[in-house]
C-alpha atoms as a PDB file:
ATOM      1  CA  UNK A   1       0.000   0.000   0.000  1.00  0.00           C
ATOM      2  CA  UNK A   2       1.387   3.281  -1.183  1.00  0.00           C
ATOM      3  CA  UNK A   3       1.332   6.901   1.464  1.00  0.00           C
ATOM      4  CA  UNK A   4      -1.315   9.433   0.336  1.00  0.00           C
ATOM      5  CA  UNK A   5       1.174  11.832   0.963  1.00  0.00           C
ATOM      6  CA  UNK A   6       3.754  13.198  -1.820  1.00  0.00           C
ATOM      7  CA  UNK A   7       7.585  12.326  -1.576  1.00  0.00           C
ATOM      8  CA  UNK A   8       8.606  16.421  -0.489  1.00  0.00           C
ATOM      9  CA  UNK A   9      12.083  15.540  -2.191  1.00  0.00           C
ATOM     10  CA  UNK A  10      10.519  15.519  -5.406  1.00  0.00           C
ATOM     11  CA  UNK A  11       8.869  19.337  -5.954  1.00  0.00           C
ATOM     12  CA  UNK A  12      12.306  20.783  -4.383  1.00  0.00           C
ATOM     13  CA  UNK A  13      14.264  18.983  -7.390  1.00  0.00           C
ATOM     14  CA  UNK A  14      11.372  19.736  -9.683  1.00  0.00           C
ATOM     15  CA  UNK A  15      11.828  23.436  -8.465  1.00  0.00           C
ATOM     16  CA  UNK A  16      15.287  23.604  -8.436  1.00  0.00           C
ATOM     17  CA  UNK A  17      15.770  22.126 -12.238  1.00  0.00           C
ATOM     18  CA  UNK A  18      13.148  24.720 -13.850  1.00  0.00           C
ATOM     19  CA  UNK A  19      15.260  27.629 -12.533  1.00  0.00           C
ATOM     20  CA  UNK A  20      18.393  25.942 -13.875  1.00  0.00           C
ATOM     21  CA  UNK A  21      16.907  25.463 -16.893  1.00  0.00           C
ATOM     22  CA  UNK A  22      15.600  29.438 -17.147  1.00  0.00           C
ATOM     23  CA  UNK A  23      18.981  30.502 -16.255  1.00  0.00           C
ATOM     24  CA  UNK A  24      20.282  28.540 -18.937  1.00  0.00           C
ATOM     25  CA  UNK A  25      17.592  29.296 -21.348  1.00  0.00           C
ATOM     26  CA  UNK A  26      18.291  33.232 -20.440  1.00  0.00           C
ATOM     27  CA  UNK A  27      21.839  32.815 -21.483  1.00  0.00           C
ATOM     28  CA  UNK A  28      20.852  31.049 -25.168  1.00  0.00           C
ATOM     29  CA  UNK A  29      18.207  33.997 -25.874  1.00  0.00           C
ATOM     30  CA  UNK A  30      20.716  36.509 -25.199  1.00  0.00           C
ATOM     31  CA  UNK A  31      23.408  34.892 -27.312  1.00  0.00           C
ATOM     32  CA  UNK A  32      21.050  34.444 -29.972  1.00  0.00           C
ATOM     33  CA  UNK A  33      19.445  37.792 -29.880  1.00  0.00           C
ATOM     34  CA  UNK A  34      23.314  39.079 -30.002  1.00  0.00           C
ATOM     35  CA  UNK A  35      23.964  36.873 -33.233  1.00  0.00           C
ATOM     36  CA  UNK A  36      21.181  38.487 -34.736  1.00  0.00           C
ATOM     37  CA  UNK A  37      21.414  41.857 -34.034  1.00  0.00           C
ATOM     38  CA  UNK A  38      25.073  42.583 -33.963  1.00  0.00           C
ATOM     39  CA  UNK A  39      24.897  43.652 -37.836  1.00  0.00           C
ATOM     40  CA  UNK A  40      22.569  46.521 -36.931  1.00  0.00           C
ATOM     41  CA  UNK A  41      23.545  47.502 -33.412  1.00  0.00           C
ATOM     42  CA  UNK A  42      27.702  46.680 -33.268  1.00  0.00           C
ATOM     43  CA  UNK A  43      28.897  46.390 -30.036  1.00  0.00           C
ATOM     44  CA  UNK A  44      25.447  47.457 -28.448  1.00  0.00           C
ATOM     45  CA  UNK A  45      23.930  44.316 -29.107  1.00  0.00           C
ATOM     46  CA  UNK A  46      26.432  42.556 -26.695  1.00  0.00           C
ATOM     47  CA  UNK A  47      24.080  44.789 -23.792  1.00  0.00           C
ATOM     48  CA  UNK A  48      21.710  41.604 -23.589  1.00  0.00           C
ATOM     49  CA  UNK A  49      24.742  38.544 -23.191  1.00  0.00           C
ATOM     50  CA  UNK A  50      26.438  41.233 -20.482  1.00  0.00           C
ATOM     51  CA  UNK A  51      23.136  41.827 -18.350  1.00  0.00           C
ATOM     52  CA  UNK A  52      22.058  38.160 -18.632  1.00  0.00           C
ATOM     53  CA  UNK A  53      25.454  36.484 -17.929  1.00  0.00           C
ATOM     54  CA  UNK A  54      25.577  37.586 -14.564  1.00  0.00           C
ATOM     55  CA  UNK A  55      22.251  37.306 -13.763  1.00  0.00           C
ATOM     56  CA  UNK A  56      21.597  33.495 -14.865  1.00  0.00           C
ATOM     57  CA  UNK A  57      24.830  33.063 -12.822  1.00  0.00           C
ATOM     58  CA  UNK A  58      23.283  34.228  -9.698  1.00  0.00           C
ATOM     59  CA  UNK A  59      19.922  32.913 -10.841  1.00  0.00           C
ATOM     60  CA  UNK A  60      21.876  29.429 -11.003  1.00  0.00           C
ATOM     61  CA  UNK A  61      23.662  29.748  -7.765  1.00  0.00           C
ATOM     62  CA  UNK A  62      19.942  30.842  -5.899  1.00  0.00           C
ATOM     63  CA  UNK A  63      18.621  27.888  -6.985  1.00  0.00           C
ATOM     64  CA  UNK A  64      21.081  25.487  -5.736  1.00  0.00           C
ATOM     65  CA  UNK A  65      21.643  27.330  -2.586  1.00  0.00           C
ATOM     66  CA  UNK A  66      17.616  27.146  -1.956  1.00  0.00           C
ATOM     67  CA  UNK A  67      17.471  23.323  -3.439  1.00  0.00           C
ATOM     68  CA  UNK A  68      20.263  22.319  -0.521  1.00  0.00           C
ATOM     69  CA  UNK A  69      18.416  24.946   2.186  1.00  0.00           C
ATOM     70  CA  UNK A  70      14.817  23.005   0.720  1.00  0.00           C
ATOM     71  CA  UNK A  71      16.574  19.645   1.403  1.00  0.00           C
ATOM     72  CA  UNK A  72      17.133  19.648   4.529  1.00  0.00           C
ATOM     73  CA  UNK A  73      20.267  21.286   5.395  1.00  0.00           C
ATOM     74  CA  UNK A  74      18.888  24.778   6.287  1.00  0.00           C
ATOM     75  CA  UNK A  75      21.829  26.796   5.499  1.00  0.00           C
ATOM     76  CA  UNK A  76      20.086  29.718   4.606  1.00  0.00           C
ATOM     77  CA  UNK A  77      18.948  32.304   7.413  1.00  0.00           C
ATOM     78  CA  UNK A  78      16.935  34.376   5.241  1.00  0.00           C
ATOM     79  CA  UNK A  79      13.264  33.622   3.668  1.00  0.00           C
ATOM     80  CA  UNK A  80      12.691  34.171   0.117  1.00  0.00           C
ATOM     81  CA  UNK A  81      12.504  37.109  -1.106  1.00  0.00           C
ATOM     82  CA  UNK A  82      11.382  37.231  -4.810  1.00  0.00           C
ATOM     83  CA  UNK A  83      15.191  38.728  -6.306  1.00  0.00           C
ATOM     84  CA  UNK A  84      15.245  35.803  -8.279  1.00  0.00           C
ATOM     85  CA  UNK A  85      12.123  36.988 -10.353  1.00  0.00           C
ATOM     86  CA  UNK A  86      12.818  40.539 -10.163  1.00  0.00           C
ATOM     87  CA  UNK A  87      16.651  39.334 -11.712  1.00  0.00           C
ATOM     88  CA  UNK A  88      15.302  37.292 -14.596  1.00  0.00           C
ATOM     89  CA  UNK A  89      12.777  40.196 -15.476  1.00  0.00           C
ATOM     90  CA  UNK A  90      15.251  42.815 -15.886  1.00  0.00           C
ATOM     91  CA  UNK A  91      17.331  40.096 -18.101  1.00  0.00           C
ATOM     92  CA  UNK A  92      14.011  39.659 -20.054  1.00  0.00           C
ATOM     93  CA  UNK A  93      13.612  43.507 -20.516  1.00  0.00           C
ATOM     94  CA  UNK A  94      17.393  43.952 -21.437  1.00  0.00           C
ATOM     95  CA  UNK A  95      16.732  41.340 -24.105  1.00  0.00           C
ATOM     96  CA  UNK A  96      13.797  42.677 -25.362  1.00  0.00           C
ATOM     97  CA  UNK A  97      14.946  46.625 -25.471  1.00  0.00           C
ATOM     98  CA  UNK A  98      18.001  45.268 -27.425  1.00  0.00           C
ATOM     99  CA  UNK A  99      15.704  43.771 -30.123  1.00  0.00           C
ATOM    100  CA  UNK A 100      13.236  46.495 -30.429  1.00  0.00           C
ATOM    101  CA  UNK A 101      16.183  48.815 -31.350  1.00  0.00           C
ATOM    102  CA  UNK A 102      17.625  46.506 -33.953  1.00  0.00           C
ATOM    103  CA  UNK A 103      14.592  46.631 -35.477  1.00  0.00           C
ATOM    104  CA  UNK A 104      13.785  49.990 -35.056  1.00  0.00           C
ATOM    105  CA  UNK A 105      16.976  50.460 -36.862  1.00  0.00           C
ATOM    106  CA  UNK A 106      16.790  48.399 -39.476  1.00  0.00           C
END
């Protein structure tokens, strides 16, 4: 007979592995985007690969250092407090201001 209740391990690593994946996804946009626009905007266009490098880094490191605080091992002292988000919006932004003006200038 199987527990009604859920295996908790599960949604942490199900958590933890769509962040990783949006960090990583953030970093492919950007590069693209930068492929695509670097004939019309020059060096501008590397604006979106420098504001999402570091930020999927740190997105990255959150969500391994909440995964491992999730699991058990409460390292963390502080609660969550939505940077995360706010730090993959402004990526998101970056990415998409750099593509309106390569069209705008095209």
């Amino acid at each position: 007979m199987t527990s009604a209740l859920p295996d908790p391990g599960r949604a942490n690593e199900r958590t933890a592995l769509a962040w990783q994946r949006t960090a990583l996804a953030l970093i492919a946009a950007s590069a693209l985007l930068t492929r695509f626009t670097a004939d019309s905007l020059g060096l501008a266009s590397l604006a979106s690969v420098g504001a999402a490098m570091p930020l999927a880094a740190w997105v990255f490191l959150e969500s391994r250092a909440r995964y491992a605080h999730d699991a058990g091992t409460r390292r963390r002292s502080r609660s969550r407090d939505g940077r995360a988000p706010l730090a993959l919006t402004l990526a998101t932004a970056v990415i998409a201001l750099t593509e309106a003006a390569a069209v705008s200038l095209r």
